[in-house]
PDB file of N, CA and C in Angstrom:
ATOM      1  N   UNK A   1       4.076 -10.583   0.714  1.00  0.00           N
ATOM      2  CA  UNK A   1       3.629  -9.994   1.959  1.00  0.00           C
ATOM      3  C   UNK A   1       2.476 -10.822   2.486  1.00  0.00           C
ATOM      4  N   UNK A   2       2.810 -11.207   3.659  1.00  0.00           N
ATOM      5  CA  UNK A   2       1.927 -11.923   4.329  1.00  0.00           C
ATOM      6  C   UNK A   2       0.836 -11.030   5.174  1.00  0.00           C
ATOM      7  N   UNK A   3      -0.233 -11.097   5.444  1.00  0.00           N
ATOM      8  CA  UNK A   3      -1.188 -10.057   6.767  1.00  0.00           C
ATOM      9  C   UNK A   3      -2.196 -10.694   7.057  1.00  0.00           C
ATOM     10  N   UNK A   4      -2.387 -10.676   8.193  1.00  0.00           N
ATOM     11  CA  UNK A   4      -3.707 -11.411   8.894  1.00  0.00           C
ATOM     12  C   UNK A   4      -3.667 -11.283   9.981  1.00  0.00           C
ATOM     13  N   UNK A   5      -5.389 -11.209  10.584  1.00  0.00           N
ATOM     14  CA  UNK A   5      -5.596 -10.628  11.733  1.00  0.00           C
ATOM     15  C   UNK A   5      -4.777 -11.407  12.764  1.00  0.00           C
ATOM     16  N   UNK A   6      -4.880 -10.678  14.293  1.00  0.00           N
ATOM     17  CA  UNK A   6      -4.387 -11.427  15.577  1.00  0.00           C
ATOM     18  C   UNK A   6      -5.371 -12.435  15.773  1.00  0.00           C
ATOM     19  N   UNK A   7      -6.927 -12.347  15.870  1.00  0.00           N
ATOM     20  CA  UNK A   7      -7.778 -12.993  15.630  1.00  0.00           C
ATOM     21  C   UNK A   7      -8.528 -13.512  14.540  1.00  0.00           C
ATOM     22  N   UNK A   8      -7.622 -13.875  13.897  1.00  0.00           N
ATOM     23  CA  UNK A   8      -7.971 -14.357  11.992  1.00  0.00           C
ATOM     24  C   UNK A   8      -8.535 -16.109  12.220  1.00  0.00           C
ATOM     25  N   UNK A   9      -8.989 -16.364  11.094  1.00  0.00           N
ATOM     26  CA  UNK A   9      -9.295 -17.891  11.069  1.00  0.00           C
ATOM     27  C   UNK A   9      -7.596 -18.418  11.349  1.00  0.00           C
ATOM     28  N   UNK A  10      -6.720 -18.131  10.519  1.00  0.00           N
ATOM     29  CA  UNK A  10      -5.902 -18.116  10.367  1.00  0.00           C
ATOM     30  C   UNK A  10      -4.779 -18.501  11.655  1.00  0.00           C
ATOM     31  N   UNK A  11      -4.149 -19.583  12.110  1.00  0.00           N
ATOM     32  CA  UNK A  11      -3.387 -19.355  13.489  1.00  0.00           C
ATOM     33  C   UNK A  11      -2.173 -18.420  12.867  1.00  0.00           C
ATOM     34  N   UNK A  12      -1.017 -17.836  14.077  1.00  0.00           N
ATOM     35  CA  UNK A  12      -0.489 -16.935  13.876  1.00  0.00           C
ATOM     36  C   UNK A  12       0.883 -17.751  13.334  1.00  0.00           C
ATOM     37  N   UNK A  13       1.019 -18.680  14.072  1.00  0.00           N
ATOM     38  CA  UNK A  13       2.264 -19.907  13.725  1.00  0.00           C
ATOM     39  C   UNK A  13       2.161 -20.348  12.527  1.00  0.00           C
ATOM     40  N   UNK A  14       0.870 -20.223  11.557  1.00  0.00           N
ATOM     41  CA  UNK A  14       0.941 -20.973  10.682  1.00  0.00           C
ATOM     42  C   UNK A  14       1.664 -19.725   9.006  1.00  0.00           C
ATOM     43  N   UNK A  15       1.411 -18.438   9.903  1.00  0.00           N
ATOM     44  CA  UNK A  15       1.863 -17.571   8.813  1.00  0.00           C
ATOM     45  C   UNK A  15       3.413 -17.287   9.065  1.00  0.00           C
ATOM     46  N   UNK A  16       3.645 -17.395  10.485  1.00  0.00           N
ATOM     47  CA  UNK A  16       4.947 -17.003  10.716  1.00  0.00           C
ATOM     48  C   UNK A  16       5.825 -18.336  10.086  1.00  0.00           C
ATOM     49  N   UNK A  17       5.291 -19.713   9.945  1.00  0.00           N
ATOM     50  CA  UNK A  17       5.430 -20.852   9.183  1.00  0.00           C
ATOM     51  C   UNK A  17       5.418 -20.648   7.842  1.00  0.00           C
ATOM     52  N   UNK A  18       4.658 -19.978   7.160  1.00  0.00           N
ATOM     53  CA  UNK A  18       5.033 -19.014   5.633  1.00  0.00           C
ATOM     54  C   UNK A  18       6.023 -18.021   5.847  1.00  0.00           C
ATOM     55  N   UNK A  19       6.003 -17.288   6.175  1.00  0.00           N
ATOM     56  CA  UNK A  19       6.798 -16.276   6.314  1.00  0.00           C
ATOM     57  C   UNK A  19       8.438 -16.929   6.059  1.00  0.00           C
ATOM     58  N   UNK A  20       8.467 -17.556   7.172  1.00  0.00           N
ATOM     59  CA  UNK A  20       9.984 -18.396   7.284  1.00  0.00           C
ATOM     60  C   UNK A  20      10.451 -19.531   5.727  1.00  0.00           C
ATOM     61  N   UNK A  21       9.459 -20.240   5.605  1.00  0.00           N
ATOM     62  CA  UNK A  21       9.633 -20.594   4.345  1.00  0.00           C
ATOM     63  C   UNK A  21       9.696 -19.250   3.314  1.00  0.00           C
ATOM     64  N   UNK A  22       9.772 -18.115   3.000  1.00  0.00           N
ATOM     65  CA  UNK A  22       9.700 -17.526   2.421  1.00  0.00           C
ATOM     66  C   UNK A  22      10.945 -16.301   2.108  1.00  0.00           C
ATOM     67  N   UNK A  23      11.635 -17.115   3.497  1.00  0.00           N
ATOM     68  CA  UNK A  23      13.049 -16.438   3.719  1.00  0.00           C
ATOM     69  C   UNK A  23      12.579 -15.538   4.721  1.00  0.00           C
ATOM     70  N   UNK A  24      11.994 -15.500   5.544  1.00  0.00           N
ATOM     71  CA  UNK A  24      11.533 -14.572   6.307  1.00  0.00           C
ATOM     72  C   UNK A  24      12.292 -14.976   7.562  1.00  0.00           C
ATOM     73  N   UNK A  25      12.372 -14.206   9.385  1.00  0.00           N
ATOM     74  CA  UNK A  25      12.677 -14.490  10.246  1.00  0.00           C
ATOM     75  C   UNK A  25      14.234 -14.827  10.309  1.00  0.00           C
ATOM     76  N   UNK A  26      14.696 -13.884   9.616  1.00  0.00           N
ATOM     77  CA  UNK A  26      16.280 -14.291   9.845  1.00  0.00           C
ATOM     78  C   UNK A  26      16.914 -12.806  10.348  1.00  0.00           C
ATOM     79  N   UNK A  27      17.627 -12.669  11.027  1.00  0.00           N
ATOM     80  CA  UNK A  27      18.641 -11.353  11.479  1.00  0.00           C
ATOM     81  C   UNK A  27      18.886 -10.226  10.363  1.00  0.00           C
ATOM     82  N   UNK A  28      17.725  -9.295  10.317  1.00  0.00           N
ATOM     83  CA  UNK A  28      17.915  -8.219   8.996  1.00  0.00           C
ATOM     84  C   UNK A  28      19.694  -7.656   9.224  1.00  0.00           C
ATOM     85  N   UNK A  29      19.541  -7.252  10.445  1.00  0.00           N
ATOM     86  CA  UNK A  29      21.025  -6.624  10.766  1.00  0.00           C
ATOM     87  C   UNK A  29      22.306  -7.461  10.795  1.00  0.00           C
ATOM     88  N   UNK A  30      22.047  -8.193  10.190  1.00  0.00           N
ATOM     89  CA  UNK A  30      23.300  -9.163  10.046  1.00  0.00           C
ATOM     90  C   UNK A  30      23.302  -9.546   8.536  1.00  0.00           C
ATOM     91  N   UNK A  31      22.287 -10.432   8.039  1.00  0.00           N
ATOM     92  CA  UNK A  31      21.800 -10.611   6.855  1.00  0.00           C
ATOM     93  C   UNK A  31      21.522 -10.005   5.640  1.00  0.00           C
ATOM     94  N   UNK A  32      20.946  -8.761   5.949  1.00  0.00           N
ATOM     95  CA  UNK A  32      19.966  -7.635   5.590  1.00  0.00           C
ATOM     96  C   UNK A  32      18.430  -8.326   5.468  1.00  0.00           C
ATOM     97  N   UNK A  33      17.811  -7.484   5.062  1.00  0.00           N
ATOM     98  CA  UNK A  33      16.019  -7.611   5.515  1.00  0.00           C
ATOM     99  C   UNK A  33      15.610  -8.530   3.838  1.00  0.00           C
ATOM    100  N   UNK A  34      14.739  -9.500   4.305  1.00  0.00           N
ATOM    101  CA  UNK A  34      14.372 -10.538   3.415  1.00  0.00           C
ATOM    102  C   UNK A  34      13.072  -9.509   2.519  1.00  0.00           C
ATOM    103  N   UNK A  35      12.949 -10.576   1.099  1.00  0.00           N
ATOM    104  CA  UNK A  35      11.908  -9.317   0.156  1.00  0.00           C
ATOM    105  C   UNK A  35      10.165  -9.469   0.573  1.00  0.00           C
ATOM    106  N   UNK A  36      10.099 -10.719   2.177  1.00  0.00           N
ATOM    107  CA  UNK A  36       9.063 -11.223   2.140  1.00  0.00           C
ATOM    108  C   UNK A  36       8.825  -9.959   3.509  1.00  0.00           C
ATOM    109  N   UNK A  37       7.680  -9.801   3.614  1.00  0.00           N
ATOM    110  CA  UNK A  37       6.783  -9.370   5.117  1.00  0.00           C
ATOM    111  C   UNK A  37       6.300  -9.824   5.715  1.00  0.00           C
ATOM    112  N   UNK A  38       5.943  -9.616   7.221  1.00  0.00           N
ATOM    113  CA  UNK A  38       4.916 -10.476   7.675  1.00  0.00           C
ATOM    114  C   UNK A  38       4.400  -9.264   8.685  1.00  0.00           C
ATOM    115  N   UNK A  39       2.753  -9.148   8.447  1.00  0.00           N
ATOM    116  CA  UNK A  39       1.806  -7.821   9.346  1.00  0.00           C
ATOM    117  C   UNK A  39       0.906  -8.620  10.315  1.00  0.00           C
ATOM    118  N   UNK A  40       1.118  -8.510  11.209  1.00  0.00           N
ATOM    119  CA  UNK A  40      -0.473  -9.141  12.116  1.00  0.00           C
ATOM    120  C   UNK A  40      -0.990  -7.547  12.600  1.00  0.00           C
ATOM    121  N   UNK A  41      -1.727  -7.738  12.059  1.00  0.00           N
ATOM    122  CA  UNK A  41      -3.017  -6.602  12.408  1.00  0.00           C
ATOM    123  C   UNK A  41      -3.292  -6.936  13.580  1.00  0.00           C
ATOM    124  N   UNK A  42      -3.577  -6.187  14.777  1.00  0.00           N
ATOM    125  CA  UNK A  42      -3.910  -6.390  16.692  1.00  0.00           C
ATOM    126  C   UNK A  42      -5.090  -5.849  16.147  1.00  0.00           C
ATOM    127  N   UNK A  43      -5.318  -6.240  17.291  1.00  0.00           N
ATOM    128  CA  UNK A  43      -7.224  -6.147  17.418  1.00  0.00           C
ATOM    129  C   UNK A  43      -8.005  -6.047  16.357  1.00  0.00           C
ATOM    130  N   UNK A  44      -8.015  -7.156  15.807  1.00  0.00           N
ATOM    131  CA  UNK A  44      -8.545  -7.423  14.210  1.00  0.00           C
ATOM    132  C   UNK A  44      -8.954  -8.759  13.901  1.00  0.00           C
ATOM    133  N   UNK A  45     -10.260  -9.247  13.476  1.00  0.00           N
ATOM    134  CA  UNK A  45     -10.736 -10.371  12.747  1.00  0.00           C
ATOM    135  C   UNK A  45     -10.797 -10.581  11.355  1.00  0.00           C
ATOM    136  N   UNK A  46     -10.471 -11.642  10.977  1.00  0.00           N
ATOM    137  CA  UNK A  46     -10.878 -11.873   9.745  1.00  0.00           C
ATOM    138  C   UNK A  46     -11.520 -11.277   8.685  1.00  0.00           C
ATOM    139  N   UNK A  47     -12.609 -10.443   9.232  1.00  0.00           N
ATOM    140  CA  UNK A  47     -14.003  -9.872   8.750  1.00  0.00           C
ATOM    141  C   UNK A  47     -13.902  -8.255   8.932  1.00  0.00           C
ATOM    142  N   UNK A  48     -12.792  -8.080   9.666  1.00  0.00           N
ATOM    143  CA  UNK A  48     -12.623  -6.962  10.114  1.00  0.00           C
ATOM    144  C   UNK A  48     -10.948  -5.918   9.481  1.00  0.00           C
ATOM    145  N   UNK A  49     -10.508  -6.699   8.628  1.00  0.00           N
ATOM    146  CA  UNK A  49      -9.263  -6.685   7.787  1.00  0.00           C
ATOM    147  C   UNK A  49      -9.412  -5.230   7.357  1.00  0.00           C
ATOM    148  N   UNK A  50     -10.630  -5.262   6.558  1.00  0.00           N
ATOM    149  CA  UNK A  50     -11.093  -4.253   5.382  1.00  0.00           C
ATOM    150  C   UNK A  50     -10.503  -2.614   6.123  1.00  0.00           C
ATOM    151  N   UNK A  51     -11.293  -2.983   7.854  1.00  0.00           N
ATOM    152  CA  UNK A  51     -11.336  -1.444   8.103  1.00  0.00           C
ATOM    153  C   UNK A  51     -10.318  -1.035   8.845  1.00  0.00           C
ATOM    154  N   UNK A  52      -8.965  -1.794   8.871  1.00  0.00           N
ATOM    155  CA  UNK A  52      -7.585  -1.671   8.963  1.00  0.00           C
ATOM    156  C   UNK A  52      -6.684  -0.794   8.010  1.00  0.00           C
ATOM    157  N   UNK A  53      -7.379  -0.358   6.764  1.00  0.00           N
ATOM    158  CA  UNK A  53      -6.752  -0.056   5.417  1.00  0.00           C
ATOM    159  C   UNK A  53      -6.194   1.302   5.371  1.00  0.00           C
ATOM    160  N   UNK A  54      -6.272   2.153   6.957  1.00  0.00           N
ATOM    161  CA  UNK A  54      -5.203   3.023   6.964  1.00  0.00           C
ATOM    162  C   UNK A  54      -3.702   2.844   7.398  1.00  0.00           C
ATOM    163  N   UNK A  55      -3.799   1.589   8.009  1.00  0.00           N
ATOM    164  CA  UNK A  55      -2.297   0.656   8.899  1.00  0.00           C
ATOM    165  C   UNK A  55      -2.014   0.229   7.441  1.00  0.00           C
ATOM    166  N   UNK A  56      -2.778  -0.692   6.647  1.00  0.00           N
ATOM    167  CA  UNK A  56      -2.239  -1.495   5.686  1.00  0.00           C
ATOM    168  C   UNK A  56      -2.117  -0.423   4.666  1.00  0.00           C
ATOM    169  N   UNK A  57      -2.084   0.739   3.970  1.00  0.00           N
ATOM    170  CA  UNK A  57      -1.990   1.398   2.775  1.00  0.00           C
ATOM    171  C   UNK A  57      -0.529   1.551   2.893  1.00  0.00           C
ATOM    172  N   UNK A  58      -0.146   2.514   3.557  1.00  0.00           N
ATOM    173  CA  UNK A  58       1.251   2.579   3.866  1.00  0.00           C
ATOM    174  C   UNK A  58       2.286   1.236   3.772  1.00  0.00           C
ATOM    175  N   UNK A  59       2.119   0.145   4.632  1.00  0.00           N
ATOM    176  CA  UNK A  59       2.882  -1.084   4.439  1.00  0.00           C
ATOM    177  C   UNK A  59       2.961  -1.421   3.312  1.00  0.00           C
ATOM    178  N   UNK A  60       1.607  -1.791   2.470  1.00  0.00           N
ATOM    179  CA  UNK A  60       1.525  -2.476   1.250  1.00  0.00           C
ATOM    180  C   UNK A  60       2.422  -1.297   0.212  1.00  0.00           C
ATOM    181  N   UNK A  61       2.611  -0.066   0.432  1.00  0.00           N
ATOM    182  CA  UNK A  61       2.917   1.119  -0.759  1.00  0.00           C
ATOM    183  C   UNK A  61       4.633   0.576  -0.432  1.00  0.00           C
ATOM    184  N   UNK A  62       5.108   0.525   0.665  1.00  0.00           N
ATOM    185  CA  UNK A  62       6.476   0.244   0.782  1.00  0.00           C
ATOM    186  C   UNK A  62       6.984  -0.934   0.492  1.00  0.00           C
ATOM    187  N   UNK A  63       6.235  -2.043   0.983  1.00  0.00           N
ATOM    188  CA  UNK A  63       6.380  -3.599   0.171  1.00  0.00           C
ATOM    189  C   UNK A  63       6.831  -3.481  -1.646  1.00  0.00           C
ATOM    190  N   UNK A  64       5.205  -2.870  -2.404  1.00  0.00           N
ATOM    191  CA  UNK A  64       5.337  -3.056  -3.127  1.00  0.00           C
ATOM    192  C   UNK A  64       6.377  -2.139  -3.910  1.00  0.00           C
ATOM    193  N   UNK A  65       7.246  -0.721  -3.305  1.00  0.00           N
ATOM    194  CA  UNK A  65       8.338  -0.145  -3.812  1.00  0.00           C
ATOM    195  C   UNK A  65       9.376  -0.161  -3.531  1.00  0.00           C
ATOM    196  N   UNK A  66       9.029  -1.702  -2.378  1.00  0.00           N
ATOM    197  CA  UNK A  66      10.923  -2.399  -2.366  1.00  0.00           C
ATOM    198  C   UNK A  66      10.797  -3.075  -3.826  1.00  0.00           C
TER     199      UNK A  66
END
């Protein structure tokens, strides 16, 4: 599982660039859904991740019980 802010150090191309190496970005409904994720947190910095952790509890609980 990939996550990082919209405004992260981080550019957004460079995770969606992981992601895809990771089997990510392919047609779930055709394919089915890859074991990788990818979250961009909106209106969120780098520094500011932490106080996202009611969006991210849920994602990360389903990630990690696929």
């Amino acid at each position: 599982m990939i996550v990082l802010a919209d405004s992260d150090i981080v550019r957004p191309e460079h995770a969606v660039e992981m992601f895809r190496l990771l089997g990510g970005g392919v047609p779930g409904d055709l394919t089915g859904l890859p074991a990788c994720r990818l979250a961009v947190l909106p209106g969120t910095t780098h520094t500011t991740v932490p106080h996202r952790a009611r969006w991210l509890a849920p994602m990360i609980d389903e990630f990690l019980d696929a």
